[in-house]
N, C-alpha and C. Protein backbone atom coordinates (compact mmCIF):
# COMPACT_ATOMS: atom_id res chain seq x y z
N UNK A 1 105.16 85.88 109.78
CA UNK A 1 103.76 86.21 109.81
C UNK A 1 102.97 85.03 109.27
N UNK A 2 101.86 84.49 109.71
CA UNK A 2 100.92 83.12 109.80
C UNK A 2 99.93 83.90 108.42
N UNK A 3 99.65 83.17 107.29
CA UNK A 3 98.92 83.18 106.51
C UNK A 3 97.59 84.01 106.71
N UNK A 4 97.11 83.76 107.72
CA UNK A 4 96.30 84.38 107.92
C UNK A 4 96.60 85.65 108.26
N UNK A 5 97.45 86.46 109.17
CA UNK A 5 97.50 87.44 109.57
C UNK A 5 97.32 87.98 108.25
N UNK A 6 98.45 87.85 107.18
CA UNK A 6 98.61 88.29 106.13
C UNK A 6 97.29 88.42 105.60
N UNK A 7 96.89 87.62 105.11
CA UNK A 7 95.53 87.96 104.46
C UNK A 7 94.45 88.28 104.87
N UNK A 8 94.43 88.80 106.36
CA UNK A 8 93.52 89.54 107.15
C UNK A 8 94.50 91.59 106.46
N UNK A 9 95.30 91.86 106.70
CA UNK A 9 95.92 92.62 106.07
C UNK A 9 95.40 92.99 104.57
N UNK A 10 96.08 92.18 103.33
CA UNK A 10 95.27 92.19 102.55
C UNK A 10 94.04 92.46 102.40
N UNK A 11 93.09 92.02 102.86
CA UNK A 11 91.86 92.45 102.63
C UNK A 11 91.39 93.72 103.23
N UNK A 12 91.65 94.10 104.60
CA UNK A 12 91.49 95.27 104.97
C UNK A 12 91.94 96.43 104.07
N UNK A 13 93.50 95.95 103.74
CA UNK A 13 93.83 97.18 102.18
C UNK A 13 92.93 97.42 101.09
N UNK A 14 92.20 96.60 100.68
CA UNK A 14 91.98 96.41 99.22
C UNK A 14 90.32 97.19 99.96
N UNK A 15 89.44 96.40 100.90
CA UNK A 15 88.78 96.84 101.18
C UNK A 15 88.79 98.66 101.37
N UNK A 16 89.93 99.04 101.91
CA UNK A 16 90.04 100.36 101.42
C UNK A 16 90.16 101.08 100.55
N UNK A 17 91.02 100.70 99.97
CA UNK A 17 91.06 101.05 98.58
C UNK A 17 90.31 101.14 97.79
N UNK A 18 88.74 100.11 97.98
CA UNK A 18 87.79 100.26 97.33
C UNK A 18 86.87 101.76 97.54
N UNK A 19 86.60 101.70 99.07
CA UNK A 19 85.81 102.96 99.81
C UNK A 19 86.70 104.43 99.90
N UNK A 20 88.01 104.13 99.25
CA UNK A 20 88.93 105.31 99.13
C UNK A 20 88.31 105.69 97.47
N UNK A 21 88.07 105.14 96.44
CA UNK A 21 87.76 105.20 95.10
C UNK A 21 86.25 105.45 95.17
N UNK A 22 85.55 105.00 95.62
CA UNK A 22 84.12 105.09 96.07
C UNK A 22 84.11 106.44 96.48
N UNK A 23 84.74 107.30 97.68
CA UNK A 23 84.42 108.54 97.96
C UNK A 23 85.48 109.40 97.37
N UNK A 24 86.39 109.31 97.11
CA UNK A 24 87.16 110.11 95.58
C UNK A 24 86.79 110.52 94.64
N UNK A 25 85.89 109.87 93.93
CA UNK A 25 86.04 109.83 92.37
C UNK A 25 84.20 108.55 92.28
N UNK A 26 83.63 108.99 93.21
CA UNK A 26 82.51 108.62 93.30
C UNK A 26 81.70 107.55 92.75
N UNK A 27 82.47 106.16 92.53
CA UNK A 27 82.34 105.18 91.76
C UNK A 27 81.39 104.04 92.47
N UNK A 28 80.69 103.35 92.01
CA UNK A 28 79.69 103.01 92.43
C UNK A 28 80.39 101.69 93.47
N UNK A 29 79.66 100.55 94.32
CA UNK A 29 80.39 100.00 94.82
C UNK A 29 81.27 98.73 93.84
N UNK A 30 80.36 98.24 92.72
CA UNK A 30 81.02 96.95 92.07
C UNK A 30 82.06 97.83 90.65
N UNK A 31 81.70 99.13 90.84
CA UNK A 31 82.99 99.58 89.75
C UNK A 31 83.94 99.67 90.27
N UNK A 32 84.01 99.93 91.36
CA UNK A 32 85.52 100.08 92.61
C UNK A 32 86.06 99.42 92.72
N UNK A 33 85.36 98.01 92.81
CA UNK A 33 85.82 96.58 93.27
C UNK A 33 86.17 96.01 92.07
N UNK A 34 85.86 96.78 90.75
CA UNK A 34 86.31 95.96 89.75
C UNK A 34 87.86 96.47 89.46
N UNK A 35 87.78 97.60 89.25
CA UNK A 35 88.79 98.45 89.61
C UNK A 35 89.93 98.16 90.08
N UNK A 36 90.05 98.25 91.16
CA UNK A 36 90.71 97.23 92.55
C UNK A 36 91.44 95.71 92.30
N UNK A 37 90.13 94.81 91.82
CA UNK A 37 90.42 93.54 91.15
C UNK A 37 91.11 93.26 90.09
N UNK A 38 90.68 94.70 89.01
CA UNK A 38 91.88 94.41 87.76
C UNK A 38 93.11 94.78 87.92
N UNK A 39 93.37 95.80 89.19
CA UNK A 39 94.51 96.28 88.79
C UNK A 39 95.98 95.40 89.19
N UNK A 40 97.30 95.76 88.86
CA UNK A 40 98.19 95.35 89.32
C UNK A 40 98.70 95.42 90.55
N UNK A 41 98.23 96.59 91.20
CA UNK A 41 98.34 96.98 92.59
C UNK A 41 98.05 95.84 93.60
N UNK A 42 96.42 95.52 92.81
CA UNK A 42 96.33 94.36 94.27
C UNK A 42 97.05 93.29 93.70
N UNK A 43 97.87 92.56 92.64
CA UNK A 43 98.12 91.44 92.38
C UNK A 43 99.45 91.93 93.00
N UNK A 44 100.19 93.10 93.18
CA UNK A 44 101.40 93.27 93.97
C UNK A 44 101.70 92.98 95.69
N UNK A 45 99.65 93.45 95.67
CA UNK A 45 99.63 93.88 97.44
C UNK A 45 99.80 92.43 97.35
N UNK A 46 99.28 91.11 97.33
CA UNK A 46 99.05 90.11 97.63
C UNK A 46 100.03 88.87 97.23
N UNK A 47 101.33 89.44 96.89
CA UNK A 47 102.48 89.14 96.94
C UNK A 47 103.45 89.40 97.56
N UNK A 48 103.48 88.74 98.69
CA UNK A 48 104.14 88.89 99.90
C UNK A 48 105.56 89.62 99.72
N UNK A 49 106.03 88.58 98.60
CA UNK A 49 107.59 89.14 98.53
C UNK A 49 107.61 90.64 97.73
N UNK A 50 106.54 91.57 97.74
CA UNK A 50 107.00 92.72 97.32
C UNK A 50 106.85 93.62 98.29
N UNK A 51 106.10 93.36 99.62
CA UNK A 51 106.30 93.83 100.37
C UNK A 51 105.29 95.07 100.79
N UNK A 52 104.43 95.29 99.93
CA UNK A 52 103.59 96.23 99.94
C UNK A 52 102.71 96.03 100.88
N UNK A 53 102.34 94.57 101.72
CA UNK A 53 101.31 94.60 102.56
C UNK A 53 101.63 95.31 103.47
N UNK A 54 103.40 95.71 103.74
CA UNK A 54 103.28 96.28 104.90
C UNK A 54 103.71 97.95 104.84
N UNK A 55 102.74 98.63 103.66
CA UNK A 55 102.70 99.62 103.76
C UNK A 55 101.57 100.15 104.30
N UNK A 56 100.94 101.44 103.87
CA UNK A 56 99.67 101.59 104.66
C UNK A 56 98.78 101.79 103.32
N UNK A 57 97.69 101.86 103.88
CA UNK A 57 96.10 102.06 102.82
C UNK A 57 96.83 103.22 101.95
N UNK A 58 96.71 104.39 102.47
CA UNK A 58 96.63 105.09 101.69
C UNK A 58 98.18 105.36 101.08
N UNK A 59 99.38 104.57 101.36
CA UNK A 59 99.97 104.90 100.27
C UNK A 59 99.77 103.77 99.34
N UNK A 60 99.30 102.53 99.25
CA UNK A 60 98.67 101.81 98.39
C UNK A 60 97.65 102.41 97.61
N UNK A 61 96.74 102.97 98.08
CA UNK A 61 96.24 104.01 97.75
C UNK A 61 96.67 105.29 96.28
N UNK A 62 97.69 105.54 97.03
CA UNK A 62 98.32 106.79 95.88
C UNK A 62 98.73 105.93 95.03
N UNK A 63 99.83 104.29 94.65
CA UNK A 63 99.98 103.79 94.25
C UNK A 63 98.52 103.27 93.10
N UNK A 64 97.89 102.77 93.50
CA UNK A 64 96.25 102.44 92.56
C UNK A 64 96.22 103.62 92.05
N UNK A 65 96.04 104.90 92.56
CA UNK A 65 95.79 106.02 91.54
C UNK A 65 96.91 106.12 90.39
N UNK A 66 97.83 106.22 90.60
CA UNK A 66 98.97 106.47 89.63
C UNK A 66 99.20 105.26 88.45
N UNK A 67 98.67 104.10 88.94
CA UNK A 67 98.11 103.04 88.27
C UNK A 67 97.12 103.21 86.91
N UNK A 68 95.82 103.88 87.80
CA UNK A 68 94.65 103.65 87.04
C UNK A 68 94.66 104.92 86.65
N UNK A 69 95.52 106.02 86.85
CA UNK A 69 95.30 106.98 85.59
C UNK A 69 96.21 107.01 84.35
N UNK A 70 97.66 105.87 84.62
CA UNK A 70 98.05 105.85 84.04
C UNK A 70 97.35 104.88 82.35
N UNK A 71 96.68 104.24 83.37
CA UNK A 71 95.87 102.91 82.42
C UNK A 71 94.69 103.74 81.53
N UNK A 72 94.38 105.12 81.75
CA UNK A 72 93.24 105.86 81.52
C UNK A 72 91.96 105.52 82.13
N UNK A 73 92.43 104.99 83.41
CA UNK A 73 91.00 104.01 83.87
C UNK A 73 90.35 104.87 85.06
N UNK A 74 91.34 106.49 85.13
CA UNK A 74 90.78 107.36 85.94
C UNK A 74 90.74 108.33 85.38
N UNK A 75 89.60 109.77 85.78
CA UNK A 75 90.43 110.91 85.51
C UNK A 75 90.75 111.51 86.52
């Protein structure tokens, strides 16, 4: 896979992930994205060798939640 594909991927995830937290748990748009940005999830998604890009949104998705409630950073 060409760099780019990949990080056309990437971003479409994370971009979800943001508007998945946004209409969940009703967070404004730059708290989502901060959200998103701190967590480990995306520093996993965007490491090729773990393989997560080629899961889908929303189980990346369930992954960030189980994340950020573990962090207390949800309720």
């Amino acid at each position: 896979m060409k760099k780019k594909e990949f990080d056309y991927i990437v971003q479409f995830i994370t971009d979800s992930l943001v508007g998945f937290l946004m209409e969940d748990y009703h967070l404004p748009i730059l708290e989502a994205f901060d959200k998103v940005y701190q967590s480990e999830t995306l520093r996993k998604l965007q490491d090729k060798s773990t393989g997560l890009y080629l899961r889908s949104a929303a189980y990346t998705y369930e992954y960030l939640k189980k994340e950020l409630k573990l962090n207390r950073l949800l309720s």
